[in-house]
Protein backbone atom coordinates (compact mmCIF):
# COMPACT_ATOMS: atom_id res chain seq x y z
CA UNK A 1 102.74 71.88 240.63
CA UNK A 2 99.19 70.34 240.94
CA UNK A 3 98.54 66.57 239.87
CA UNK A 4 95.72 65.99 237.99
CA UNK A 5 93.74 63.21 237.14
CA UNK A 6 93.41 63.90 233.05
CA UNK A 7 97.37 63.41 232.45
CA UNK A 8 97.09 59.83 232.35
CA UNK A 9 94.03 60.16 230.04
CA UNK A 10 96.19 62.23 227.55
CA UNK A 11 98.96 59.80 228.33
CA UNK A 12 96.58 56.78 227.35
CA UNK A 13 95.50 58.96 224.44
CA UNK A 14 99.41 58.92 223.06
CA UNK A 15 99.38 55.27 223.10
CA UNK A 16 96.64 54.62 220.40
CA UNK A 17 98.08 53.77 217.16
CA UNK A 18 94.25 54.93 215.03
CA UNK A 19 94.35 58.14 217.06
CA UNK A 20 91.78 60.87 216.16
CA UNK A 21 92.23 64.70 217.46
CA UNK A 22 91.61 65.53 220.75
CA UNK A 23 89.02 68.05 222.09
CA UNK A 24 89.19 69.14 225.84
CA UNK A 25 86.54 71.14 226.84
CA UNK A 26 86.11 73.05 230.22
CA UNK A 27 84.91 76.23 231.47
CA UNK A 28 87.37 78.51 231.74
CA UNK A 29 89.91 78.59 234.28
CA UNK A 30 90.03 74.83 235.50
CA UNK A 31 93.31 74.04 234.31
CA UNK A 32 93.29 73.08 230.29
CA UNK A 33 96.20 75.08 228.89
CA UNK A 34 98.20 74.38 231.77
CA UNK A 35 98.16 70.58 231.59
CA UNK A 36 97.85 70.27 227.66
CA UNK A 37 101.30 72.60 227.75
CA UNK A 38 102.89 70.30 230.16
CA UNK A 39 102.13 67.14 228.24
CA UNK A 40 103.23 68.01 225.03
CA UNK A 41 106.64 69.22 226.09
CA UNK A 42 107.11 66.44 228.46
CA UNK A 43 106.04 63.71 225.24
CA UNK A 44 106.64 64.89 222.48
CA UNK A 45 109.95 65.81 220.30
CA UNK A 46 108.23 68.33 218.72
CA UNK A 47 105.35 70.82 219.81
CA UNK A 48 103.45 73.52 218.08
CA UNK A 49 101.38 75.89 220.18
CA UNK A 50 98.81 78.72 218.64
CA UNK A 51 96.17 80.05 220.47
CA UNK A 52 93.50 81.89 218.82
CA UNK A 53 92.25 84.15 221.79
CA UNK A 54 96.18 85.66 222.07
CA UNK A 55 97.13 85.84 218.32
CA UNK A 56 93.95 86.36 215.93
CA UNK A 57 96.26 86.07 213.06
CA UNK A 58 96.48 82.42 213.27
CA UNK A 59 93.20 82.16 211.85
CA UNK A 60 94.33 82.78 209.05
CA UNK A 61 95.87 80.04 208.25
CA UNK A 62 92.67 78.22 208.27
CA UNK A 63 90.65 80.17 205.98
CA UNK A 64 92.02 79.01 202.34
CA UNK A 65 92.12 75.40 201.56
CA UNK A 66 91.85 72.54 204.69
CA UNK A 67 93.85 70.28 202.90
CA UNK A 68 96.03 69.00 205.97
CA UNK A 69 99.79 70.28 203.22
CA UNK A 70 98.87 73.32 202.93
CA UNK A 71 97.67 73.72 206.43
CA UNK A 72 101.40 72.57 207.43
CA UNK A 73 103.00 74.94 205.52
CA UNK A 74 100.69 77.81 206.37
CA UNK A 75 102.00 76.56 210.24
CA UNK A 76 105.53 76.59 209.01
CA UNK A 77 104.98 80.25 207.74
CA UNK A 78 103.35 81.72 210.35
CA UNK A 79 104.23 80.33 213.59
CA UNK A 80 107.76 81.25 215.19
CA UNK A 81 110.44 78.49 214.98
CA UNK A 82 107.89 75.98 214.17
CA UNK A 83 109.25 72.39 213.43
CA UNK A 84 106.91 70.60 211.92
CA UNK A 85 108.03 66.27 212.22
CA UNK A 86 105.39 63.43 210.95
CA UNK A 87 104.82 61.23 213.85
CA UNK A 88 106.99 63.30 215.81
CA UNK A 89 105.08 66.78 216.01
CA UNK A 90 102.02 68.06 218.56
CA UNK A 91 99.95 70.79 217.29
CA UNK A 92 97.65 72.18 220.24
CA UNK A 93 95.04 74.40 218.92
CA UNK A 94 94.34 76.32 222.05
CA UNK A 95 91.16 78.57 222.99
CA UNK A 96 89.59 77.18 219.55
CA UNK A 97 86.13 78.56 219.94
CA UNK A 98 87.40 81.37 218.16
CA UNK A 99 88.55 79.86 215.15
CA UNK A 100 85.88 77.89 214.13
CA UNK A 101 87.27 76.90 210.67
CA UNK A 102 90.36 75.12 212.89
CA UNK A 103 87.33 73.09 214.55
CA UNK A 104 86.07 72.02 210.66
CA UNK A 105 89.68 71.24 210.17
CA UNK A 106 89.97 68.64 213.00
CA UNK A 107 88.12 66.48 210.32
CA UNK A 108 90.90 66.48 207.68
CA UNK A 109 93.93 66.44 210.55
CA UNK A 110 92.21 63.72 211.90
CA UNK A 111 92.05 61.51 208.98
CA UNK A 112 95.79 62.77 207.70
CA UNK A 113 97.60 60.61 210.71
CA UNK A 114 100.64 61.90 210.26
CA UNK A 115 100.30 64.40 213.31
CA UNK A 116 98.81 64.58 216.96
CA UNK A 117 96.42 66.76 217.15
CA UNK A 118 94.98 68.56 220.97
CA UNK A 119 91.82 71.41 220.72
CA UNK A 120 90.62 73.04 223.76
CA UNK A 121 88.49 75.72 224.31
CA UNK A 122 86.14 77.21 227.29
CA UNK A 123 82.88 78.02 225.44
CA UNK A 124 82.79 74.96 222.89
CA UNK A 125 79.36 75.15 223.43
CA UNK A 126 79.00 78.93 222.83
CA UNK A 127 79.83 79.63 219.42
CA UNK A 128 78.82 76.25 217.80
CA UNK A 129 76.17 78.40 215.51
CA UNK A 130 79.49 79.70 213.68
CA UNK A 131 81.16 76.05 212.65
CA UNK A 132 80.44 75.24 208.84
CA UNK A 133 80.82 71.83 209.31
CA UNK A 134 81.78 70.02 212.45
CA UNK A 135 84.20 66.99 212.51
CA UNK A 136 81.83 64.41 213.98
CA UNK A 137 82.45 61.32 213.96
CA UNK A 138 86.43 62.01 214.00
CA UNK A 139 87.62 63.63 217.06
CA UNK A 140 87.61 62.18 220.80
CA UNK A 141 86.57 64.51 223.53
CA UNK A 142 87.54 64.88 227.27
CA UNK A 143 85.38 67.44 230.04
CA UNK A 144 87.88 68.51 232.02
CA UNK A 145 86.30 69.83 235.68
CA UNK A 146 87.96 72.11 238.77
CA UNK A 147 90.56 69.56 240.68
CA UNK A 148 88.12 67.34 242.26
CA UNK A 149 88.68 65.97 245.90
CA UNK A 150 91.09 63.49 245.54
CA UNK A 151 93.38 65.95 243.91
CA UNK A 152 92.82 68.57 246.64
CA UNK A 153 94.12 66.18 248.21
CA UNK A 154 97.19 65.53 246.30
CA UNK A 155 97.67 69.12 246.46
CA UNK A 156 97.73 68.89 250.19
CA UNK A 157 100.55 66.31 250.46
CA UNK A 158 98.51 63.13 251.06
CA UNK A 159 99.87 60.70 249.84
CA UNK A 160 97.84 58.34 246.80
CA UNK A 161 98.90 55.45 249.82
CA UNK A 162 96.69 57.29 252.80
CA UNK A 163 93.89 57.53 249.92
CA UNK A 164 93.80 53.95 249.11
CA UNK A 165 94.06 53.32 252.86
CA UNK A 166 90.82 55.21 253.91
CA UNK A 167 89.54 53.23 250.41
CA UNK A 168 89.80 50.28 251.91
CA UNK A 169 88.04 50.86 254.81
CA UNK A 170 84.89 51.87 252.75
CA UNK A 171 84.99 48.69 250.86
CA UNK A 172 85.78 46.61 254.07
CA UNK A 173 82.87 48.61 255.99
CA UNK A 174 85.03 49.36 258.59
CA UNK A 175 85.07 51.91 260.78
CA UNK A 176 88.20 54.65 260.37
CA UNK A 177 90.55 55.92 262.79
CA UNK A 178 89.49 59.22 264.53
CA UNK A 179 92.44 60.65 263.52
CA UNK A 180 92.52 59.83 259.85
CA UNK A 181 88.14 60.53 260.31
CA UNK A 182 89.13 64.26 262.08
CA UNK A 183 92.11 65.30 259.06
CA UNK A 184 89.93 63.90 256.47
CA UNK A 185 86.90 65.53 257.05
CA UNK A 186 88.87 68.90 257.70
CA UNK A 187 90.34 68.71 254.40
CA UNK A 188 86.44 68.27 252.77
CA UNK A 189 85.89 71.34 254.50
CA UNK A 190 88.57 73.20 253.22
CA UNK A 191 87.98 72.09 249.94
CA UNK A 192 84.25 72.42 250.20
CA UNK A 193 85.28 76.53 250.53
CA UNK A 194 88.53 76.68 248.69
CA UNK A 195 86.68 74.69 246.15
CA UNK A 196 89.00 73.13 242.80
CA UNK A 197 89.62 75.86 240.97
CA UNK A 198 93.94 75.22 239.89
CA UNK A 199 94.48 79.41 240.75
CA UNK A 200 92.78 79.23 243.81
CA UNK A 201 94.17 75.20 245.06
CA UNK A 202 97.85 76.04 244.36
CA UNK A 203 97.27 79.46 246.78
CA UNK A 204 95.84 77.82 249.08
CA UNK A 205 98.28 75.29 249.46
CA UNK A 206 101.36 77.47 249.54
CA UNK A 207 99.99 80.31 251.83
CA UNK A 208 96.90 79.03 253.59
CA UNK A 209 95.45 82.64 253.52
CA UNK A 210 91.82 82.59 253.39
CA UNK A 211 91.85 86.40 252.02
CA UNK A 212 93.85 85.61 249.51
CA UNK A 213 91.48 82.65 248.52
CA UNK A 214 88.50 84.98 248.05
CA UNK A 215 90.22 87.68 246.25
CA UNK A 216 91.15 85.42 243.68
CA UNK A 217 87.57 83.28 243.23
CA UNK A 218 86.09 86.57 243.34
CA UNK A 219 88.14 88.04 240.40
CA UNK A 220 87.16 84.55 238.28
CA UNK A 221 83.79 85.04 238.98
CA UNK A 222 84.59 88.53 237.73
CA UNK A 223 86.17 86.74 234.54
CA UNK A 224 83.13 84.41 234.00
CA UNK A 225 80.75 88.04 234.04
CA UNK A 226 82.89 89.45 231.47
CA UNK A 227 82.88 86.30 229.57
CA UNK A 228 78.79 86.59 229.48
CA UNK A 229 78.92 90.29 228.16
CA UNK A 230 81.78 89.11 225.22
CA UNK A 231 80.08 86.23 224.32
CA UNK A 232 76.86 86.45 224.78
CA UNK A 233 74.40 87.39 221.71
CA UNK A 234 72.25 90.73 222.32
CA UNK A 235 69.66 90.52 224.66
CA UNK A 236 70.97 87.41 225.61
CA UNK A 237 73.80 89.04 227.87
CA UNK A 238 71.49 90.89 230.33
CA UNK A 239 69.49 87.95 230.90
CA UNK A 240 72.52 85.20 231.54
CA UNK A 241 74.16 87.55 233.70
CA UNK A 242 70.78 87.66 235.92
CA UNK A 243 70.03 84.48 236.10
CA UNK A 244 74.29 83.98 237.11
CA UNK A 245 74.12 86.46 239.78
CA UNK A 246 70.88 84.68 240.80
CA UNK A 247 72.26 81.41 242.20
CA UNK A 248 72.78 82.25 245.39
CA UNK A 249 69.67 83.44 245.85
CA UNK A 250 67.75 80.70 244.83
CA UNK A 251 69.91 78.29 246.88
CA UNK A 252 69.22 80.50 249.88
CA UNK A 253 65.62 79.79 249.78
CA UNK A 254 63.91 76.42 251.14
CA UNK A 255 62.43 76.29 247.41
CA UNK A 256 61.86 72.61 245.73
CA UNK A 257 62.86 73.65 242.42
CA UNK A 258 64.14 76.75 240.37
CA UNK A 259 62.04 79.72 240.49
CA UNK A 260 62.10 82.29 237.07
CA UNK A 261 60.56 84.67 239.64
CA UNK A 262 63.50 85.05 241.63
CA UNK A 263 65.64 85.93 238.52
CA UNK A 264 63.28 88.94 237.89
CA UNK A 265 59.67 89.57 239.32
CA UNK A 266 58.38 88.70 235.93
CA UNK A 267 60.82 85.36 234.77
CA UNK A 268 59.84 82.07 233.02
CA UNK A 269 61.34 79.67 231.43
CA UNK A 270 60.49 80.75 227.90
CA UNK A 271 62.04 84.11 228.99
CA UNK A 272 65.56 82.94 230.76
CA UNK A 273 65.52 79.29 230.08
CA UNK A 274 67.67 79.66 226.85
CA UNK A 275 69.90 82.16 229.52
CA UNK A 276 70.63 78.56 231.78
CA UNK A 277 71.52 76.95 229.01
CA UNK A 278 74.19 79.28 228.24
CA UNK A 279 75.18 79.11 231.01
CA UNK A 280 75.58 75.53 231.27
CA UNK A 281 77.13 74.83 227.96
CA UNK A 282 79.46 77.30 229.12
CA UNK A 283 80.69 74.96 231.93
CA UNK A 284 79.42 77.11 234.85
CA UNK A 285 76.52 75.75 235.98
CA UNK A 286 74.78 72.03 236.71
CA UNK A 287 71.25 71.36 236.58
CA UNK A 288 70.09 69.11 239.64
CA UNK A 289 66.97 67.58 238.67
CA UNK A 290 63.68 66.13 241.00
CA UNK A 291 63.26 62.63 240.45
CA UNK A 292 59.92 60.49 240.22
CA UNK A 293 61.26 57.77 241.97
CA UNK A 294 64.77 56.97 242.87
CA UNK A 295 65.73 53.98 240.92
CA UNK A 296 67.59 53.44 237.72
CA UNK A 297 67.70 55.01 234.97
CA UNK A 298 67.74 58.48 237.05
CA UNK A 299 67.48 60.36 233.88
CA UNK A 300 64.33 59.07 232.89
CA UNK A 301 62.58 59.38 236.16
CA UNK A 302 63.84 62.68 236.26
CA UNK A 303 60.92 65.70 236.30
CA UNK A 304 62.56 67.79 234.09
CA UNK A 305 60.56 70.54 235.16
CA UNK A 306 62.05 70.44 239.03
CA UNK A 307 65.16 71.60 239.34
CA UNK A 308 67.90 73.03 240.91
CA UNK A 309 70.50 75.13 239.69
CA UNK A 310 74.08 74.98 241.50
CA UNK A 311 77.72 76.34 240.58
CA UNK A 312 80.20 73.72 239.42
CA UNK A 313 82.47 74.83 241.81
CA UNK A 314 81.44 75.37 245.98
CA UNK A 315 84.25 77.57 246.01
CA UNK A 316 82.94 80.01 243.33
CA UNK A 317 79.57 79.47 244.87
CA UNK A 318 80.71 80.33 248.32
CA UNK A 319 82.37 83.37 247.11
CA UNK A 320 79.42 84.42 245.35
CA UNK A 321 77.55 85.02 248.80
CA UNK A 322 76.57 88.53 250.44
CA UNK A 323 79.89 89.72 252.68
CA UNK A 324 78.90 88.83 256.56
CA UNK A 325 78.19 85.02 255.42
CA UNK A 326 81.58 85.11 253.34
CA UNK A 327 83.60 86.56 256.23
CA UNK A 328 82.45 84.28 258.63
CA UNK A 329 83.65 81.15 256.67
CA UNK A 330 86.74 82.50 255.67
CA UNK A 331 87.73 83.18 259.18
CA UNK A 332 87.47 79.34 259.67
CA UNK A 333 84.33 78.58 261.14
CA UNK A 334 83.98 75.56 258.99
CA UNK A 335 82.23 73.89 262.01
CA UNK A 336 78.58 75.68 260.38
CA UNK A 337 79.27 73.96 256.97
């Protein structure tokens, strides 16, 4: 079971006694469901789970009146053995893109108290255009990301000691062992090709099969390209899917900065730079940006013009590569990285 880093966020969450709803957003894949689940049952005395991507019918219960009773009893009514306990219940509204009254609702949940309250969803930033009204101003929201380092290495049996041990060398300046240097930087390796993804991670760690570890980035990558053609609006889908199946490409080339041309002979920005930004607010991309000079703050000395466009994940990226570079890393020849 992997450790991650958010859990104590959610658990520091509980605590607050003026507690608005949650919101966890993510791209898809990186872990949400899994560690909201294991939360509220571990927490809680109570838990109510509905996901809107696996039963469309619970949508229903949010298109009548958002008064936080009736919502309750339209809960009580539809969901299986629900037991519904003020100050004793979780309600996680799972995959809640696709219910965007349930998103309005937040507002009203938020403001009741009586309940704790946990949204996530992959493509938050997708379907916004379809929310009537959005809670602002009354929900708290968490990114969650692919298991960073540090949990990679949890994953991999070291120990939190061993981290704060190499930790303290960096703060003291020292220089580390060669041994602790050699199984360190091996691990960064690994992870820069295994990558943080929780499928991929927990495979790794349990078989150490390098086949297996493409197969399955391969078939999310495959998820994320179905994700483009179901979500995306009209023209829009061709275009994001280009400009996905681009990124390689562009990071192949000893280019400065992002080139439309490369997504299609005759790209520009007013053509696919909408397509990015799906992208991004989809949680699959990052924008790396050229800076004016390096010094504080980076953001405004940043040429918004120059940039660079990379996966949020190396795995996914690495994947993503033509078939003699990907078969030469996954035999191991991590020495090239």
């Amino acid at each position: 079971m992997l450790k991650r880093k958010i859990y104590q966020e959610l658990l520091e969450w509980k605590k607050k006694d003026n507690k608005m709803c949650l919101v966890i957003k993510g791209a898809r894949q990186v872990g949400k469901t899994f560690i909201i689940d294991k939360f509220a049952r571990e927490n809680y005395e109570n838990y109510i789970y509905m996901n809107f991507d696996e039963n469309p019918g619970y949508k229903n219960i949010f298109n009548g009146d958002l008064d936080v009773d009736n919502i309750i009893k339209q809960i009580s009514l539809r969901v299986q053995n629900a037991s519904i306990v003020p100050n004793k219940t979780i309600i996680f509204l799972d995959e809640i893109q696709n219910c965007p009254n349930a998103r309005t609702a937040l507002k009203f949940l938020s403001l009741d108290k009586r309940f704790d309250v946990i949204a996530s969803g992959s493509l938050l930033g997708i379907n916004y255009k379809e929310v009537s009204s959005f809670p602002v101003g009354y929900t708290e929201q968490i990114e969650m990301y692919s298991l960073d380092f540090e949990e990679f290495l949890w994953a991999n049996g070291i120990s939190e000691m061993s981290i704060l041990d190499i930790k303290e060398y960096f703060d003291k300046k020292e220089v580390v062992p060669t041994a602790m240097h050699e199984k360190m930087m091996n691990l960064f390796k690994e992870y820069i090709v295994v990558g943080g993804m929780p499928r991929v991670v927990d495979d790794f760690v349990q078989n150490h099969n390098f086949a297996n570890v493409l197969k399955i980035q391969r078939a999310i990558i495959s998820d994320y390209e179905d994700d483009i053609a179901k979500y995306a609006d009209g023209a829009e889908k061709t275009k994001a899917r280009a400009c996905f199946l681009s990124i390689p490409k562009h990071l192949s080339k000893d280019y400065k900065k992002f080139r439309y041309s490369l997504v299609v002979p005759s790209g520009s920005s007013r053509k696919y730079g909408g397509s990015l930004m799906w992208l991004y607010d989809a949680g699959i991309i990052n924008f790396c940006y050229n800076l004016e000079i390096p010094q504080l703050p980076l953001e405004g000395n940043a040429k918004r013009e120059a940039f660079k466009v990379y996966m949020r994940d190396t795995g996914l990226l690495l994947a993503m590569l033509d078939e003699r570079f990907t078969r030469r890393h996954y035999r191991w020849e991590l020495r090239d990285i």
